[in-house]
C-alpha atoms as a PDB file:
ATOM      1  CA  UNK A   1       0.000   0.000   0.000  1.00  0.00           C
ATOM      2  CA  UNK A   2       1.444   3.428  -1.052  1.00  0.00           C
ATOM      3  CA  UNK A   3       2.650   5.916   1.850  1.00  0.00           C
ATOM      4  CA  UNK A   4       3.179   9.920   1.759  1.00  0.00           C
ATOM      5  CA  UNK A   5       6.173  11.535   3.717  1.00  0.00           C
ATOM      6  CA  UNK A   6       6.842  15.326   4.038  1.00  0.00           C
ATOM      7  CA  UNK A   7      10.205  16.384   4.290  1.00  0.00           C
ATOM      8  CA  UNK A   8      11.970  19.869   3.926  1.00  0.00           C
ATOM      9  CA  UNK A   9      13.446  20.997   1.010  1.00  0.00           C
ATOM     10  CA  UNK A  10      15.628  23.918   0.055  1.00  0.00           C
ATOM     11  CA  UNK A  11      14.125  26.963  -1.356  1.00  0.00           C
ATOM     12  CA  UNK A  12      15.109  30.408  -2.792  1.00  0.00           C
ATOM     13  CA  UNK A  13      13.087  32.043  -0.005  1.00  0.00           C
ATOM     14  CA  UNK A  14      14.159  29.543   2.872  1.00  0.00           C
ATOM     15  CA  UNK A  15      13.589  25.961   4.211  1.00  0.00           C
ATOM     16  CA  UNK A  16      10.215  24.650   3.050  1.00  0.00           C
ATOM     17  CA  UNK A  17       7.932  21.634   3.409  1.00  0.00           C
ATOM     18  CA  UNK A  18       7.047  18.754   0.786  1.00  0.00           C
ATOM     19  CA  UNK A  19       5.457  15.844   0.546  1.00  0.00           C
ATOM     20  CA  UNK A  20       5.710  13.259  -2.157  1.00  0.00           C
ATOM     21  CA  UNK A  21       3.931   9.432  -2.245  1.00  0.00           C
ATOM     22  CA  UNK A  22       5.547   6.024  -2.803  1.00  0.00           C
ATOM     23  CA  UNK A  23       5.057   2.717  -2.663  1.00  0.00           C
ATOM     24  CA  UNK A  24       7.649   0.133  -1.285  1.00  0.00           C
ATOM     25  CA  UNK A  25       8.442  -3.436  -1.873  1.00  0.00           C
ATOM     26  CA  UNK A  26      10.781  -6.048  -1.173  1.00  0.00           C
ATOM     27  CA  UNK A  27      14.509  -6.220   0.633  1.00  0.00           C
ATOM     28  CA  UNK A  28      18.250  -5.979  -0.704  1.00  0.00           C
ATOM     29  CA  UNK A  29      20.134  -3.186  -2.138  1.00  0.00           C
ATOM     30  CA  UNK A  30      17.403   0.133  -2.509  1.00  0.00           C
ATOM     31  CA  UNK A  31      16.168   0.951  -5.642  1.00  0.00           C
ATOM     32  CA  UNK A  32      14.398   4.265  -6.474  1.00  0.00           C
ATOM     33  CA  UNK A  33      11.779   4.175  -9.648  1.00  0.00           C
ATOM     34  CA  UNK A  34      11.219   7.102 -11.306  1.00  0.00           C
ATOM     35  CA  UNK A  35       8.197   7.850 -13.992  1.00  0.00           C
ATOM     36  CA  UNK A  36       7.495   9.915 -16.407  1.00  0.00           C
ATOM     37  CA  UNK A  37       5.695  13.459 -17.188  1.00  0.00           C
ATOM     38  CA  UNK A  38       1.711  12.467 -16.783  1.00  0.00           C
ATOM     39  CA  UNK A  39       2.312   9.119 -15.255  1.00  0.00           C
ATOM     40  CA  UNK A  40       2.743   7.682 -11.938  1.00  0.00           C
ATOM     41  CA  UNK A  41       4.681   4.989 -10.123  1.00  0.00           C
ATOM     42  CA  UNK A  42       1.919   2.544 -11.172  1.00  0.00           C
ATOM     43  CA  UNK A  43       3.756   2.826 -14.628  1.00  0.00           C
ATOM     44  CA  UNK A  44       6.233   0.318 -13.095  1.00  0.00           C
ATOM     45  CA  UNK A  45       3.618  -1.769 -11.701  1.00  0.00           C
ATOM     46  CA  UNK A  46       4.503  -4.349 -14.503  1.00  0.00           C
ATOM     47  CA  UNK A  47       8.294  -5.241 -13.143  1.00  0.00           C
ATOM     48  CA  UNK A  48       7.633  -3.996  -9.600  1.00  0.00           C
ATOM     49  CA  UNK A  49       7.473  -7.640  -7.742  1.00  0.00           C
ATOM     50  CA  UNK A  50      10.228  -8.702 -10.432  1.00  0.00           C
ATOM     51  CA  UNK A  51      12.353  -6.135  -8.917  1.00  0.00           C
ATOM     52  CA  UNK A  52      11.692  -6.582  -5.306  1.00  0.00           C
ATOM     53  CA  UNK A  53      12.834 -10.206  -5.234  1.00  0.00           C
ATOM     54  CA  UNK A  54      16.427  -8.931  -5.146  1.00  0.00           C
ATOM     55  CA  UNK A  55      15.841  -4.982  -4.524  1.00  0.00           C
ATOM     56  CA  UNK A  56      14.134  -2.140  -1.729  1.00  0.00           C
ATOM     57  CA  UNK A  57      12.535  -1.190  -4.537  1.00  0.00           C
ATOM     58  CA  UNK A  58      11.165   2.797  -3.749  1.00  0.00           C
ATOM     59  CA  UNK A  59       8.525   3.675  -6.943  1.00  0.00           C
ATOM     60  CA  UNK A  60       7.869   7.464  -6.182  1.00  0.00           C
ATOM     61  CA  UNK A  61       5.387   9.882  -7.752  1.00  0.00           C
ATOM     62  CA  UNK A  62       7.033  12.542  -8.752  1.00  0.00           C
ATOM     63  CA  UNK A  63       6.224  15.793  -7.808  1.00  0.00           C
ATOM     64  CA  UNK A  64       2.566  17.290  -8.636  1.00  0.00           C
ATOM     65  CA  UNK A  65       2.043  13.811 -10.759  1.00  0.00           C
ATOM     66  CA  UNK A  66       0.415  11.056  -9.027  1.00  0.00           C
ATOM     67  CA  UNK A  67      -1.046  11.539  -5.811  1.00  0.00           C
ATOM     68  CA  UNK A  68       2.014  13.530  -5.013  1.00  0.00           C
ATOM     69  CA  UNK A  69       0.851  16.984  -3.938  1.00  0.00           C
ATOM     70  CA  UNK A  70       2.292  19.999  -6.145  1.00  0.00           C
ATOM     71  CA  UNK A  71       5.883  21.553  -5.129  1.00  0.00           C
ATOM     72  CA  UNK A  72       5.695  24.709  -2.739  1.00  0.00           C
ATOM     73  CA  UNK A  73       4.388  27.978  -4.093  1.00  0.00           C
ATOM     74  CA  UNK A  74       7.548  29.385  -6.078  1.00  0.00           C
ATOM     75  CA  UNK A  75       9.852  26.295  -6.268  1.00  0.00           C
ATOM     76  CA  UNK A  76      10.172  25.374 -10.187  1.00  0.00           C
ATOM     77  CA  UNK A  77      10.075  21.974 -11.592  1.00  0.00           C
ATOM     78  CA  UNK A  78      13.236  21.981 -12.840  1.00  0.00           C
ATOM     79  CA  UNK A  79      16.530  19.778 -12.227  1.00  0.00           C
ATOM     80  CA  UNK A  80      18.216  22.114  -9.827  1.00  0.00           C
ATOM     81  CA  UNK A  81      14.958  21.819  -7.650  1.00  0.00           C
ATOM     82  CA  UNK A  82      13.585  18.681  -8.485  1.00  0.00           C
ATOM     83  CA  UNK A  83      16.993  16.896  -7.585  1.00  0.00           C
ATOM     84  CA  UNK A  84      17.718  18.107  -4.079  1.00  0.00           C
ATOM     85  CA  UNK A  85      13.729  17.203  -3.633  1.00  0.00           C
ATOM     86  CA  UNK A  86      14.502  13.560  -4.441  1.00  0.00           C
ATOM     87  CA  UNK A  87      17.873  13.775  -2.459  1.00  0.00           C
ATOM     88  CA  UNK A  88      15.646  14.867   0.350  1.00  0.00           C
ATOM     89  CA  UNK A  89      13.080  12.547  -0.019  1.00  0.00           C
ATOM     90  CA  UNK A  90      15.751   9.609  -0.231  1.00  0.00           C
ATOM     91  CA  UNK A  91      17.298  11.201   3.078  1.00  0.00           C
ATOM     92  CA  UNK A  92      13.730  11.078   4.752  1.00  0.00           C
ATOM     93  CA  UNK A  93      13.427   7.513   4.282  1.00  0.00           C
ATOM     94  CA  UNK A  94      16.496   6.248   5.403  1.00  0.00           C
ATOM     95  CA  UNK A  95      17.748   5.318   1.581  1.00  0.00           C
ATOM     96  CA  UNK A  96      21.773   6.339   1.532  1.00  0.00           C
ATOM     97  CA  UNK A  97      22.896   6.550  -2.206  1.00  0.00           C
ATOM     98  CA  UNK A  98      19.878   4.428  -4.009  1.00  0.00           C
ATOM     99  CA  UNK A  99      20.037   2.922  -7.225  1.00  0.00           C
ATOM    100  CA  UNK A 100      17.988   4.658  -9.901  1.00  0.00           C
ATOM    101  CA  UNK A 101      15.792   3.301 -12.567  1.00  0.00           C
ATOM    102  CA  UNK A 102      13.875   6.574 -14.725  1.00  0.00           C
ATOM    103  CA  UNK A 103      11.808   6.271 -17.637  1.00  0.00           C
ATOM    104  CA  UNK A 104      11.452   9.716 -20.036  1.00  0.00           C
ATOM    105  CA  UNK A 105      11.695  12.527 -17.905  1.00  0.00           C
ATOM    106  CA  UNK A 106      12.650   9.535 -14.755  1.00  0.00           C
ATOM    107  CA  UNK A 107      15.398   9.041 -16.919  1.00  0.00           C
ATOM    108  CA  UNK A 108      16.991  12.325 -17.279  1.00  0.00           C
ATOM    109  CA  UNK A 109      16.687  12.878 -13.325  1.00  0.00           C
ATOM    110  CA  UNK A 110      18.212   9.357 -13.002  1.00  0.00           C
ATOM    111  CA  UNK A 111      21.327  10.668 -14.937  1.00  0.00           C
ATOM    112  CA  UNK A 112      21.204  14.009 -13.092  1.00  0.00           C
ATOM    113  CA  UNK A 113      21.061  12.399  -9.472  1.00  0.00           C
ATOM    114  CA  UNK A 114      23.987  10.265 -10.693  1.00  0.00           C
ATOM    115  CA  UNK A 115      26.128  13.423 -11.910  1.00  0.00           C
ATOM    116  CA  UNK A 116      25.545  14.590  -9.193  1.00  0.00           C
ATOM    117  CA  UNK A 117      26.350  11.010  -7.395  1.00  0.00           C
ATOM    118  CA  UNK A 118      23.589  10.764  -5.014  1.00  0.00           C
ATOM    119  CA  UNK A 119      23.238   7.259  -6.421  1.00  0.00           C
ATOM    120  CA  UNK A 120      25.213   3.953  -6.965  1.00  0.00           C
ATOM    121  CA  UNK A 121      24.200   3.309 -10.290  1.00  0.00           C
ATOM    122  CA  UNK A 122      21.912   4.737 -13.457  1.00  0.00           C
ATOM    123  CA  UNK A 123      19.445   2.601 -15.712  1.00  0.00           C
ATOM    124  CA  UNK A 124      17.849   5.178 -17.587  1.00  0.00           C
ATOM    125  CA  UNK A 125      14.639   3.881 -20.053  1.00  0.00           C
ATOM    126  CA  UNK A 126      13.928   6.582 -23.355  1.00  0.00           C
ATOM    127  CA  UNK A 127      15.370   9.270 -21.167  1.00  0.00           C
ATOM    128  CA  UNK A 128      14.399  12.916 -22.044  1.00  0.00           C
ATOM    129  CA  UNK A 129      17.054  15.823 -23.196  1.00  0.00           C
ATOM    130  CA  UNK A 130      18.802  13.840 -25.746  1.00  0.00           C
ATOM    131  CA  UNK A 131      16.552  15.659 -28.378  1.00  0.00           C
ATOM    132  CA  UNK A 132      17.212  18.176 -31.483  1.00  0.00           C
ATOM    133  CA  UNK A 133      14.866  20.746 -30.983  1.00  0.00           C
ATOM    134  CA  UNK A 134      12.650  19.982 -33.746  1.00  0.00           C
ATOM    135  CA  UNK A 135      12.325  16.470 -32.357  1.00  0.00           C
ATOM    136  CA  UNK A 136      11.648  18.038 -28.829  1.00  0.00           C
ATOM    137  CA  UNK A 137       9.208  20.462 -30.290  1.00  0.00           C
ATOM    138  CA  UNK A 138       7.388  17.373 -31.785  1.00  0.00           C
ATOM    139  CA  UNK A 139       7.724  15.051 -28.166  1.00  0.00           C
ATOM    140  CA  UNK A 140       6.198  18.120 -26.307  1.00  0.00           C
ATOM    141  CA  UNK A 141       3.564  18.751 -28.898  1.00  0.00           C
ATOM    142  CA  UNK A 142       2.660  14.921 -28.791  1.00  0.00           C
ATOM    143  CA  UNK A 143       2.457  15.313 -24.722  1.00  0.00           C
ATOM    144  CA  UNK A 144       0.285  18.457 -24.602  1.00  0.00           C
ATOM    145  CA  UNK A 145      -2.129  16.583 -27.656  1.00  0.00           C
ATOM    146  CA  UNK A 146      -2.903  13.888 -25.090  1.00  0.00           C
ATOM    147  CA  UNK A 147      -3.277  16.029 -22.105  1.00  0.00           C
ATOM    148  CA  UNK A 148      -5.143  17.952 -24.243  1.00  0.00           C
ATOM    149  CA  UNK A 149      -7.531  15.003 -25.241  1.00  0.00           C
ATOM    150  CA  UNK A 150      -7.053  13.209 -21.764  1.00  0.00           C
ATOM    151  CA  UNK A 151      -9.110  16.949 -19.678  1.00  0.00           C
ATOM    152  CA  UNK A 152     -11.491  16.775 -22.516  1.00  0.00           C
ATOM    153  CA  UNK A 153     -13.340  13.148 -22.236  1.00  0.00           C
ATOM    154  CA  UNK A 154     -15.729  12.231 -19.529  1.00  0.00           C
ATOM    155  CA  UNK A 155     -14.586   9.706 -17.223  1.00  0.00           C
ATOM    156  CA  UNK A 156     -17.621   7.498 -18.809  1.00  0.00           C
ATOM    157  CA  UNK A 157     -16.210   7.516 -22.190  1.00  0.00           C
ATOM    158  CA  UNK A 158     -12.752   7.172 -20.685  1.00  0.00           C
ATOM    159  CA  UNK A 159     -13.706   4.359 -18.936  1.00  0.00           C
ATOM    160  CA  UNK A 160     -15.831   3.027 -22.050  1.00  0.00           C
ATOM    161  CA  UNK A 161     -12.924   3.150 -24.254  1.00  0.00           C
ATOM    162  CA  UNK A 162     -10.433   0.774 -21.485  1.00  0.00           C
ATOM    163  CA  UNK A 163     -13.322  -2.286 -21.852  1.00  0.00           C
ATOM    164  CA  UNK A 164     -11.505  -3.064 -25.280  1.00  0.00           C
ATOM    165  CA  UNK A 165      -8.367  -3.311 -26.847  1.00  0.00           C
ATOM    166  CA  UNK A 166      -9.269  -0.644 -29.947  1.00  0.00           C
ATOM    167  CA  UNK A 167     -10.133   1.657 -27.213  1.00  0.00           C
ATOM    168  CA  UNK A 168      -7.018   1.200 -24.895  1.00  0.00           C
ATOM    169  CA  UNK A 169      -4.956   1.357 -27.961  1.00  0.00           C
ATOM    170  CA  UNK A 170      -6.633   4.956 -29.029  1.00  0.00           C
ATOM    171  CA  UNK A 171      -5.976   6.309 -24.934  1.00  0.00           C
ATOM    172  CA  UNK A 172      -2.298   4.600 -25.010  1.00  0.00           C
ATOM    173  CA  UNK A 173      -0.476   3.658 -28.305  1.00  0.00           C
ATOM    174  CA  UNK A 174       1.790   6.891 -28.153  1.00  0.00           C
ATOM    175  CA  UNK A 175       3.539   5.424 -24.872  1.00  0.00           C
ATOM    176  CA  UNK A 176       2.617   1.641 -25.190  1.00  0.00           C
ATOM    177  CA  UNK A 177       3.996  -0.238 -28.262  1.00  0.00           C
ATOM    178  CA  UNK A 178       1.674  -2.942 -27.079  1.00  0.00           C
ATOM    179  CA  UNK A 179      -1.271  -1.001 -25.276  1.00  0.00           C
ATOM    180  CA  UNK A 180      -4.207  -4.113 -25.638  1.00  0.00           C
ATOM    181  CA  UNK A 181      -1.700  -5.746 -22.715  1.00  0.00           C
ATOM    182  CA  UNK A 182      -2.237  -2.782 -20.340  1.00  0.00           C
ATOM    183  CA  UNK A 183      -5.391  -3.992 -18.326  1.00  0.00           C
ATOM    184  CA  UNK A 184      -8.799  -2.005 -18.477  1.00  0.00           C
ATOM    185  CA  UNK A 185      -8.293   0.103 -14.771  1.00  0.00           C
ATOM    186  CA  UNK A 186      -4.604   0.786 -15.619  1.00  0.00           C
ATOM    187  CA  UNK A 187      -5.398   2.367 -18.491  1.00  0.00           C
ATOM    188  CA  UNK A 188      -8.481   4.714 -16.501  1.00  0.00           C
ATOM    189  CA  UNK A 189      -6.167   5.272 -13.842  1.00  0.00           C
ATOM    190  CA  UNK A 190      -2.986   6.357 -15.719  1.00  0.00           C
ATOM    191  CA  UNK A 191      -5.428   8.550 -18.228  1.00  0.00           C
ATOM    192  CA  UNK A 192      -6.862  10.295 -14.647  1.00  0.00           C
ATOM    193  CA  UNK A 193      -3.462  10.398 -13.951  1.00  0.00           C
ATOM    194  CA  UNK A 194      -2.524  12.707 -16.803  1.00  0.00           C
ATOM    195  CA  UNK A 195      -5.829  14.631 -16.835  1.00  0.00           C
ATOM    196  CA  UNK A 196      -5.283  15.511 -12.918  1.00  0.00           C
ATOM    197  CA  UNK A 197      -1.115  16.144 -12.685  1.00  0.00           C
ATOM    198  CA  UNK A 198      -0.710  19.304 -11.390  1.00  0.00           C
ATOM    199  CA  UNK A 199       3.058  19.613 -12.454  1.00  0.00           C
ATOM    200  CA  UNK A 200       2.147  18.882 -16.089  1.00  0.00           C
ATOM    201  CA  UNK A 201       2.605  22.401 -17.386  1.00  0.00           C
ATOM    202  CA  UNK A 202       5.484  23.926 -15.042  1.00  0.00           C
ATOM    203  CA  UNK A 203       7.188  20.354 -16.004  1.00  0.00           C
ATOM    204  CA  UNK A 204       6.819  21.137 -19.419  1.00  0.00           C
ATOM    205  CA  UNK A 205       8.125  24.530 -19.162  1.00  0.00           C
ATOM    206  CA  UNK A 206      11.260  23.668 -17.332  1.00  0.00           C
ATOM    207  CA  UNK A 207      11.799  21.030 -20.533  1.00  0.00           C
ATOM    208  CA  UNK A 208      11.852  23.636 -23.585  1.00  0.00           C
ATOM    209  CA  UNK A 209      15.583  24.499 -22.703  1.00  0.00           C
ATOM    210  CA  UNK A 210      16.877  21.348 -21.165  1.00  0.00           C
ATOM    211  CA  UNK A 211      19.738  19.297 -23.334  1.00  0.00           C
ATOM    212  CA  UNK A 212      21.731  16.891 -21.144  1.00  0.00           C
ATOM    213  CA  UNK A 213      25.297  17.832 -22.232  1.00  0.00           C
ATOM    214  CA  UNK A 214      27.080  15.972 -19.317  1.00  0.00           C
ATOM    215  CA  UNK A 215      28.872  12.870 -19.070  1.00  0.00           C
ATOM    216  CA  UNK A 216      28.311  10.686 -15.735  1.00  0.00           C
ATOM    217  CA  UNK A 217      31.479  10.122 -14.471  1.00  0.00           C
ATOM    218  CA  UNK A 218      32.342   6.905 -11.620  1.00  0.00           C
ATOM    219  CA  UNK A 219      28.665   5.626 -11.674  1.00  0.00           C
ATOM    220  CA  UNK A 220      27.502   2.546 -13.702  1.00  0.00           C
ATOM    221  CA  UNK A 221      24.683   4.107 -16.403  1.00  0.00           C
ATOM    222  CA  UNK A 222      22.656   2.205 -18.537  1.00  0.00           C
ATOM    223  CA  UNK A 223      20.785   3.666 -21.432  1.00  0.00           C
ATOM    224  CA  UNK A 224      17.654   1.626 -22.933  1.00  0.00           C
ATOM    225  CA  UNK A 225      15.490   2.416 -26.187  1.00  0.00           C
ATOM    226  CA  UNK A 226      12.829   0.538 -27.141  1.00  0.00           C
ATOM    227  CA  UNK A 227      12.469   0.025 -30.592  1.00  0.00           C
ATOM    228  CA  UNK A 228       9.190   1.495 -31.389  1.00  0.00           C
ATOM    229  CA  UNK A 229       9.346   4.540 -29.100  1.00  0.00           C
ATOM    230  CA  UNK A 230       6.862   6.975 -30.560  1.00  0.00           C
ATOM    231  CA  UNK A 231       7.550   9.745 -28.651  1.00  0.00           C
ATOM    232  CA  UNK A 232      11.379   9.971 -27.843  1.00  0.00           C
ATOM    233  CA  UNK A 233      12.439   8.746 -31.302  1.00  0.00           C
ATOM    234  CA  UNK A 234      15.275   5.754 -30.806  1.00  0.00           C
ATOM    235  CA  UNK A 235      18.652   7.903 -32.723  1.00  0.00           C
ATOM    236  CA  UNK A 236      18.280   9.723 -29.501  1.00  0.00           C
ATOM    237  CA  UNK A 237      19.898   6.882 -27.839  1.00  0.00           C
ATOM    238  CA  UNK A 238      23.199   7.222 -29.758  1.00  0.00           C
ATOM    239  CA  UNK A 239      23.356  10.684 -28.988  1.00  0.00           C
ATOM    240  CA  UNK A 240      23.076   9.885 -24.853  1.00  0.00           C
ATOM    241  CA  UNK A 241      25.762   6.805 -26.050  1.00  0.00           C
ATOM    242  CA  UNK A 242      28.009   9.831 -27.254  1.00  0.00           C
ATOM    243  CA  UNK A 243      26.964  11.973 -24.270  1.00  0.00           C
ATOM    244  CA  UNK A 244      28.241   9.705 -21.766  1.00  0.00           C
ATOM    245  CA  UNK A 245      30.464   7.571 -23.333  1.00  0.00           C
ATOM    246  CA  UNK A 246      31.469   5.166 -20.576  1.00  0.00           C
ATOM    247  CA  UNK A 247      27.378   3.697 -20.753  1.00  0.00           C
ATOM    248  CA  UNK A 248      25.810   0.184 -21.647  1.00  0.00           C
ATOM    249  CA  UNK A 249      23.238   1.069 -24.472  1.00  0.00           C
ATOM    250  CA  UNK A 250      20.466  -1.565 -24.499  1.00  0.00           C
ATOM    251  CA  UNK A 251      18.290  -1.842 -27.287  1.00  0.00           C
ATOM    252  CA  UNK A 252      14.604  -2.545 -25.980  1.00  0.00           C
ATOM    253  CA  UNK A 253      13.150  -4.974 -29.412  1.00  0.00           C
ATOM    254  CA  UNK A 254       9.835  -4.329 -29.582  1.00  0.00           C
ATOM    255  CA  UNK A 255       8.750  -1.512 -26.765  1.00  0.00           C
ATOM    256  CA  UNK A 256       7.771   1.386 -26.672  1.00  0.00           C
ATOM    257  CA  UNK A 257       8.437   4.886 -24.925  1.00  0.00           C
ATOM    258  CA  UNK A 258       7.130   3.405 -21.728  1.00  0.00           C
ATOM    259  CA  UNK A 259       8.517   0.225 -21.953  1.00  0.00           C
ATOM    260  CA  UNK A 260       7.920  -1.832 -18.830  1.00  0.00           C
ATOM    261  CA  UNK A 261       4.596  -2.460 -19.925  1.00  0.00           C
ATOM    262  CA  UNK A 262       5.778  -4.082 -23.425  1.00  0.00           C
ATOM    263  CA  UNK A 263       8.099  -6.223 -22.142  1.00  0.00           C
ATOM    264  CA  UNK A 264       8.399  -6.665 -18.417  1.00  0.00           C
ATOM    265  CA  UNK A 265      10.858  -9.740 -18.456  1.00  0.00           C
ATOM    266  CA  UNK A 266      13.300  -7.718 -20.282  1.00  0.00           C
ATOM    267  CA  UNK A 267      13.414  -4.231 -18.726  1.00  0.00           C
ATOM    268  CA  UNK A 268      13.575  -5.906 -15.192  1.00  0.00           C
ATOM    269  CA  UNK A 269      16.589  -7.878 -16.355  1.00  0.00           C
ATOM    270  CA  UNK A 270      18.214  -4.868 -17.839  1.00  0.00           C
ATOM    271  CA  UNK A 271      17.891  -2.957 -14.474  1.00  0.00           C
ATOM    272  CA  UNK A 272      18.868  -5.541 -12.135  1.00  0.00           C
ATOM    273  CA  UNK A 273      21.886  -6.103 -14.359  1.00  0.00           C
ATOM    274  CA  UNK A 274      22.584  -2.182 -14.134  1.00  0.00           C
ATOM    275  CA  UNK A 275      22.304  -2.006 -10.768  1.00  0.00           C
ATOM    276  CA  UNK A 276      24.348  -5.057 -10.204  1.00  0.00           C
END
């Protein structure tokens, strides 16, 4: 059953107060699960008891997603905030130096945290910020669309739609190279999920200038694509190889941007051999 901690976090005007929800599993080594923009840690529902057979395994909502309440009034959603959050939140629960696992925007505060080394090791799944800017103008264009189409159906018609595979394919198939596998209440509660995140748009806005330029130095890193990302085009994946050369790139055959649901076998394997 997922918990909620507050913790304090640094601010521009002071100390302040934040709370974020998790759910943990399992014993070992900890392991910190990261989602992406619009989702929550239910996206890693698929590899979750996978994981926990060797691993602490820590799957947060992120700030504002989930049922993570928003960041103070003021703080931005950006990596220099969003970071020391997670640092904080890690500190709060005991967890010295996690492993990381991130998917999309989870992946490119994986790499961050482990720049920064506040973690043992990186597995980062379609991570953001390895984008030209027409290709982010088209991911971010993509995101707002389903937002977009996600606020404007009534939960009837949402839930309507997630009875069948046609209609869980029309909610999902950007993220999900195989979205008639993601069961009918996933697929209402991630769609809520997007429809209700109150970091959506400040997240967004903190993306349009972020590149991730930096290598990751003395950590282990990981970098999976799956093969039919929609969203986060694969080529991006050679340019995060070339970004931090010292990483194990993974190709993902057959998933998509969100690829634990596509293949949950494989991306547990890959992590627990990244965080091995």
């Amino acid at each position: 059953m997922s918990a909620q901690i507050s913790f304090t976090i640094p601010s521009p005007g002071g100390p302040r107060r934040a709370s974020l929800t998790y759910e943990r599993r399992g014993a070992g080594e900890p392991l910190l699960l990261l989602h992406g923009i619009g989702h929550h840690w239910q996206a890693w529902e698929p590899v979750l008891d996978v994981l926990a057979a060797e691993r602490d395994v820590v799957a947060v909502d992120l700030p504002g997603f989930g049922a993570s309440p928003a960041l103070p009034e003021g703080c931005a959603y950006d990596l220099s905030t969003v970071v020391p959050v997670l640092g904080a939140f890690c500190e709060a629960l005991g967890i010295e130096r996690p492993h990381v696992a991130g998917n999309s925007l989870g992946g490119l505060l994986s790499l961050q945290l482990g720049r920064e080394k506040l973690v043992r090791s990186v597995t980062a799944l379609s991570p953001a910020g390895f984008w030209s800017e027409r290709e982010r103008l088209y991911a971010f264009g993509t995101l707002r669309a389903m937002r977009v189409a996600a606020l404007a159906m009534p939960v009837p018609v949402i839930e309507r739609l997630s009875r069948t595979a046609a209609g869980r394919t029309a909610l999902t198939s950007t993220i999900y190279a195989r979205p008639g596998r993601r069961s009918p209440e996933a697929v209402v509660a991630e769609t809520l999920a997007l429809r209700e995140a109150t970091g959506f748009r400040h997240t967004l806005e903190a993306g349009r200038t972020v590149v991730f330029g930096h290598d990751v130095p003395a950590v282990p890193v990981t970098i999976a694509w799956g093969t039919r990302d929609r969203l986060l085009l694969r080529r991006q994946g050679v340019r995060a190889k070339q970004t931090v050369p010292g990483a194990r790139l993974v190709r993902l055959p057959g998933c998509g941007h969100v690829p634990m649901n596509d293949d949950p076998a494989l991306v547990a394997r890959v992590i627990l051999d990244g965080s091995r």
